[in-house]
Protein backbone atom coordinates (compact mmCIF):
# COMPACT_ATOMS: atom_id res chain seq x y z
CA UNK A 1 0.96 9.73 -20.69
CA UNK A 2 -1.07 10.07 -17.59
CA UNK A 3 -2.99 6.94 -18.29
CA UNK A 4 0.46 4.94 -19.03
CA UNK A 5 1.06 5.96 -16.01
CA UNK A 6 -2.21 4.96 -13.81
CA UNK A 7 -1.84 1.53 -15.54
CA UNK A 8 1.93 1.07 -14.03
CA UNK A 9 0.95 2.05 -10.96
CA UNK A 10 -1.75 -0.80 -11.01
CA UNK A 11 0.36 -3.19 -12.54
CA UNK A 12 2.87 -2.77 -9.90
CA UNK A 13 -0.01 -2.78 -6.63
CA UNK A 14 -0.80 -5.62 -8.11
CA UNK A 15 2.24 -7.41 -8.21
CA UNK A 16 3.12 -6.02 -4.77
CA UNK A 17 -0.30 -7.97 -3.91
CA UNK A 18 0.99 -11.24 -5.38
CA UNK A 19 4.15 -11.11 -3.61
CA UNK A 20 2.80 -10.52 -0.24
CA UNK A 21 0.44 -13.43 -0.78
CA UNK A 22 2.77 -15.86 -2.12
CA UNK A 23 5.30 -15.04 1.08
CA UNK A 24 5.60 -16.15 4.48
CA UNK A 25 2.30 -15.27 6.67
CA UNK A 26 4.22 -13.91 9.73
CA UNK A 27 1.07 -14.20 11.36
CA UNK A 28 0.18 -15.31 15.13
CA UNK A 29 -2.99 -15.58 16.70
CA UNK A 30 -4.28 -14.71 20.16
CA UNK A 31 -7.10 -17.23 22.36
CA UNK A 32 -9.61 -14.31 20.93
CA UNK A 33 -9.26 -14.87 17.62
CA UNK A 34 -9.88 -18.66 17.86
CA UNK A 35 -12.90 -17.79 19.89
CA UNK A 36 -14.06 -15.61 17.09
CA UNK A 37 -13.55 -18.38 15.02
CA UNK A 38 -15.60 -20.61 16.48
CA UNK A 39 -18.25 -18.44 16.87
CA UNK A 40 -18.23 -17.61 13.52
CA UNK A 41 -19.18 -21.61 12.91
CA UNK A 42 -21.44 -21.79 15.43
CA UNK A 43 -23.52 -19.32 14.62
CA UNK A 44 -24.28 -21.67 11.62
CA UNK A 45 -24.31 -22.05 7.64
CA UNK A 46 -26.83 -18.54 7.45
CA UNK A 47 -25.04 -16.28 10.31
CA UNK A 48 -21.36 -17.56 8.92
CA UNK A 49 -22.08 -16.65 5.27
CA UNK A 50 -23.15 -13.38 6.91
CA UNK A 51 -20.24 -12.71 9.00
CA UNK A 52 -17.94 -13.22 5.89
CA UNK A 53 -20.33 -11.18 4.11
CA UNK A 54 -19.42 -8.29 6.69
CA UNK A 55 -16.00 -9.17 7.50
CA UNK A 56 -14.58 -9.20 3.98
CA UNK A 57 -17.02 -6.31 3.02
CA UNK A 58 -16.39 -5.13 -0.53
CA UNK A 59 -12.78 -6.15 -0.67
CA UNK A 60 -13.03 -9.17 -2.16
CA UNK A 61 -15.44 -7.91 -4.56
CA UNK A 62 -12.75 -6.95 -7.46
CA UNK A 63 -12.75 -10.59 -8.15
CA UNK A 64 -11.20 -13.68 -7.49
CA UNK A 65 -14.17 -15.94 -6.47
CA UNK A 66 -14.34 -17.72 -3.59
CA UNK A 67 -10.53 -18.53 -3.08
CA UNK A 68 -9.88 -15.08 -3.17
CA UNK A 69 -12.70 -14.00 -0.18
CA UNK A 70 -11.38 -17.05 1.95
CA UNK A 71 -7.78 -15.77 1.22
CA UNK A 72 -8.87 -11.92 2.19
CA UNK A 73 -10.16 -13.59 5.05
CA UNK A 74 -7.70 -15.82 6.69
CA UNK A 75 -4.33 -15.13 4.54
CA UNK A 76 -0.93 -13.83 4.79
CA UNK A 77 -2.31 -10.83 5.33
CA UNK A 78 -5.84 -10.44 6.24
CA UNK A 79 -8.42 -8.09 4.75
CA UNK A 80 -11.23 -5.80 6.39
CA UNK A 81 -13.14 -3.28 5.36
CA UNK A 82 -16.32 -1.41 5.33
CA UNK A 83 -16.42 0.49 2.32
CA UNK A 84 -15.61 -0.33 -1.61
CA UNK A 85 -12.17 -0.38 -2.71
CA UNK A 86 -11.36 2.57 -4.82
CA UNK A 87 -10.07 2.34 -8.83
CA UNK A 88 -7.83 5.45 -8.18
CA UNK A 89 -3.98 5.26 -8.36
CA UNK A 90 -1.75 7.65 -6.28
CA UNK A 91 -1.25 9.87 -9.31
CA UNK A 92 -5.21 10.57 -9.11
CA UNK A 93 -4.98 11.13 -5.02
CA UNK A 94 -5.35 14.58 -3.04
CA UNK A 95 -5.86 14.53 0.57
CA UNK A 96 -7.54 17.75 1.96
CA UNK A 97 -6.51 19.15 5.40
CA UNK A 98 -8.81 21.52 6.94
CA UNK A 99 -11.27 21.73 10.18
CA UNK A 100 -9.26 24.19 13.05
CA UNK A 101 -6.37 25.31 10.95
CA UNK A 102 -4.88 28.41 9.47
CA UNK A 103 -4.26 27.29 5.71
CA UNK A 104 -6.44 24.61 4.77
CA UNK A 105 -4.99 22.76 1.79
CA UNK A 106 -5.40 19.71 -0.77
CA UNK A 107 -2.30 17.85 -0.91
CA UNK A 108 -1.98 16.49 -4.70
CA UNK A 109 0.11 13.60 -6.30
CA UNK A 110 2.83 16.21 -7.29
CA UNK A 111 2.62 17.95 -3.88
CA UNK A 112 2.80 14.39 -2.03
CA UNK A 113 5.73 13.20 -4.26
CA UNK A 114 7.86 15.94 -2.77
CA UNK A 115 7.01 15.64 0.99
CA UNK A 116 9.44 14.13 3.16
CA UNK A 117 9.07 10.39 3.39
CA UNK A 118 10.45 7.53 6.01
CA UNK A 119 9.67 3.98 6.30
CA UNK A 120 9.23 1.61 9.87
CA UNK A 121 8.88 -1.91 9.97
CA UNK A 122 5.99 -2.93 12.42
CA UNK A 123 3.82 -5.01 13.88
CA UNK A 124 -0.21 -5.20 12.58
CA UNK A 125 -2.00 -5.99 15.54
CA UNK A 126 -6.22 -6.76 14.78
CA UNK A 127 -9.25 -6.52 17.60
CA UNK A 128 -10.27 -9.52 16.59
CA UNK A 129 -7.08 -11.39 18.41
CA UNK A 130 -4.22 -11.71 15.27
CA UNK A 131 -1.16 -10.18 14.53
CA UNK A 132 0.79 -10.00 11.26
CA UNK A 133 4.57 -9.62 12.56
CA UNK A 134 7.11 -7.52 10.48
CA UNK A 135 4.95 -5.22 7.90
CA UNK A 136 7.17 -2.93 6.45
CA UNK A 137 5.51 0.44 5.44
CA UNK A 138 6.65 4.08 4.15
CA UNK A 139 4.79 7.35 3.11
CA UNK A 140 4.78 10.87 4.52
CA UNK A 141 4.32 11.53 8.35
CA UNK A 142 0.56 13.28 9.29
CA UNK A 143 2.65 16.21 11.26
CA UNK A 144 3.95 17.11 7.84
CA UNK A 145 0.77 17.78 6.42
CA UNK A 146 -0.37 19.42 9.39
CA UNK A 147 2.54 21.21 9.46
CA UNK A 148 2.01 23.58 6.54
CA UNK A 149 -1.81 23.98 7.58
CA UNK A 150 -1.41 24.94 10.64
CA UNK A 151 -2.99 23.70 13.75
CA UNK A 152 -4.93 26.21 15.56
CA UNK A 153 -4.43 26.33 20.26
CA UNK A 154 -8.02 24.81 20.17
CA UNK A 155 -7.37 21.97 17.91
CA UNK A 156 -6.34 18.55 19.45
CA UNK A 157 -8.11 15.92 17.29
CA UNK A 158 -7.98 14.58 13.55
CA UNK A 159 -10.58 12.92 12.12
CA UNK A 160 -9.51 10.92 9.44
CA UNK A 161 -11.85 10.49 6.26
CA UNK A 162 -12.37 7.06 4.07
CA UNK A 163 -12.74 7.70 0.38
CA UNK A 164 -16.58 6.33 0.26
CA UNK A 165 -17.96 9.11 3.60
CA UNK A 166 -18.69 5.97 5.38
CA UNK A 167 -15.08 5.26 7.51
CA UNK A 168 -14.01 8.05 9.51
CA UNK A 169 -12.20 7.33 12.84
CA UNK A 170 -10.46 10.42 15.05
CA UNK A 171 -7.41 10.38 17.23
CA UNK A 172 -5.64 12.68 19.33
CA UNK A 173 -3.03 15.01 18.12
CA UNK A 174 -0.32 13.04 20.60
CA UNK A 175 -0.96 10.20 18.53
CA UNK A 176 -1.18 11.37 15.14
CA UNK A 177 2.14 13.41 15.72
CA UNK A 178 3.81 9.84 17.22
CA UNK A 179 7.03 9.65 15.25
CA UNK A 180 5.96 6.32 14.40
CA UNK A 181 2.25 7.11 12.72
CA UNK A 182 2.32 7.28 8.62
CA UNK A 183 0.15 7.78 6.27
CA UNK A 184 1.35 5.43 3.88
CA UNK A 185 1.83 4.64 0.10
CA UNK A 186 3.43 1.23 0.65
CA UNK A 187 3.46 -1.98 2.28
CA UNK A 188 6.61 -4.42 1.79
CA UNK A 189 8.23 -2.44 -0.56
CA UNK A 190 5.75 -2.04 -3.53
CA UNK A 191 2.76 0.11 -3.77
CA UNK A 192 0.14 -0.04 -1.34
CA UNK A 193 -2.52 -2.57 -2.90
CA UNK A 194 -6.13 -0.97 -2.81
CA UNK A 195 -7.89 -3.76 -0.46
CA UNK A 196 -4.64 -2.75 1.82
CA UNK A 197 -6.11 1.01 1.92
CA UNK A 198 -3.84 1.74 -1.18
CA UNK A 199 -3.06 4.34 -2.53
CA UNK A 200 -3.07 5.94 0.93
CA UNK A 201 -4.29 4.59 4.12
CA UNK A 202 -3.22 5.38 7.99
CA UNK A 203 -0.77 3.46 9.96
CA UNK A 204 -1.09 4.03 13.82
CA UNK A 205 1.23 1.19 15.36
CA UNK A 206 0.33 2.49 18.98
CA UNK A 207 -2.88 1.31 18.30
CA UNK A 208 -5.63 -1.63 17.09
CA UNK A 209 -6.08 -1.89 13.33
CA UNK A 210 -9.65 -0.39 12.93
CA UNK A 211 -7.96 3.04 13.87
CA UNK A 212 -5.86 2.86 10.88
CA UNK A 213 -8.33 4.66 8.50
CA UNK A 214 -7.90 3.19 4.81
CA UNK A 215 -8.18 5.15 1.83
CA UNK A 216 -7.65 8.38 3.66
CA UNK A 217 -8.86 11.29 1.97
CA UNK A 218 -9.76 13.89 4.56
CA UNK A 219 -8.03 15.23 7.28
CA UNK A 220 -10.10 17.36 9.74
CA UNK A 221 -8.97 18.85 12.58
CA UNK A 222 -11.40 19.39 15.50
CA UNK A 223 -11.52 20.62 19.19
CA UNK A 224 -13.01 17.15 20.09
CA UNK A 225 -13.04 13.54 19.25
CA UNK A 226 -15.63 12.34 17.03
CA UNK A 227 -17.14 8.31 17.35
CA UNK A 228 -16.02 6.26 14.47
CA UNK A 229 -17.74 3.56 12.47
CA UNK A 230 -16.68 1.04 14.42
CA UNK A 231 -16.81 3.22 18.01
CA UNK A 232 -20.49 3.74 17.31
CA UNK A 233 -21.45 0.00 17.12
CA UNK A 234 -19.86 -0.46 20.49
CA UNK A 235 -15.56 -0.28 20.16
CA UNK A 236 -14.00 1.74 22.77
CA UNK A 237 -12.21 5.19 21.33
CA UNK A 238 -8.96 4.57 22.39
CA UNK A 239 -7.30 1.04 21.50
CA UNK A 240 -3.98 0.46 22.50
CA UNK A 241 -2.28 -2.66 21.99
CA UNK A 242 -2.31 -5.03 25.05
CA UNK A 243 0.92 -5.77 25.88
């Protein structure tokens, strides 16, 4: 029964992937991103089959060929990521809270499926200068979670753990408790497709896209932020959206 059920749950990521790539892009891009662009093609044929390489990392690698790496690149809905895409389903999540709290706990399928859940329809704003307009996510707000484990007085960060150990990004507690922030199961009405951050991945509209952690599996609560991937190669630790 359990694996009847893994195999809907991938049938119907999957066709929540199709959708969102056969509909309108929504996208706009900023001067940045063109100038990103063009570096990219300047650097020439070596350094741009390179900076694909990096910037579609491993989510293109479930397949699809070429067309499918371009369309991870520069589609409806563009992809990046670090780490390998997971072949988990949300019945086979858990997300473990612990660090500078009371009750440490591992939050399970059955556990999640009875949290309380809202939706938001936002904007996806990326460093690299676009914007997908209108994304329409729902899951379970972090302060739930946090909630029932119980924040210590010294604790005012959460690090937020990728599945792989290789992603981790931290924010403060004023963000992670915004009433917009979700960590979400998902994205336009169907489940959250894996090279999304499906089953679960971090929504932080406050802020640039490589602070929404995919694949979150690891909630840690410290006295302190902590560099992420993308803050130790140079990215600043806060990254609002310029407005």
């Amino acid at each position: 029964m359990s694996d009847e059920r893994d195999q809907d749950e991938r049938e119907r990521s999957d066709e929540a992937e199709r959708d969102l790539a056969a509909g309108p892009s929504g996208m706009r891009y900023s001067r940045k991103w063109f100038l990103v662009l063009a570096g990219t093609f300047l650097a020439g044929a070596f350094g741009a089959i390179e900076v694909v390489r990096r910037l579609v990392g491993s989510a293109g690698g479930a397949g699809g060929g070429l067309m499918g790496k371009v369309d991870d690149l520069f589609g409806p809905f563009p992809v990046r990521s670090i780490e390998s895409v997971p072949d988990k389903t949300l019945s086979e999540w858990t997300i473990r809270v612990d660090g500078l709290v009371d009750e440490p706990l591992t939050v399970d399928a059955a556990t999640w499926g009875s949290l309380e859940r809202f939706g938001e329809t936002v904007d996806f704003h990326c460093v690299e200068g676009w914007t997908v307009d209108g994304v329409r996510w729902a899951g379970v707000a972090p302060k739930v979670l946090l909630d029932r484990a119980r924040i210590r007085p010294e604790g005012g960060y959460v690090v937020f753990h990728a599945y792989g150990g290789e992603y981790v990004d931290s924010l403060p507690l004023s963000l992670v408790t915004d009433p917009r922030t979700v960590l979400a199961d998902t994205l336009n009405g169907g489940p959250l497709p894996g090279k999304h951050g499906g089953p679960i991945r971090l929504v932080v509209p406050a802020q640039l896209g490589y602070k929404n952690v995919k694949w979150v599996t690891r909630m840690e609560v410290t006295d302190k932020p902590v560099q992420g991937y993308w803050e130790e190669r140079g990215y600043p630790m806060s990254a609002p959206i310029p407005g």
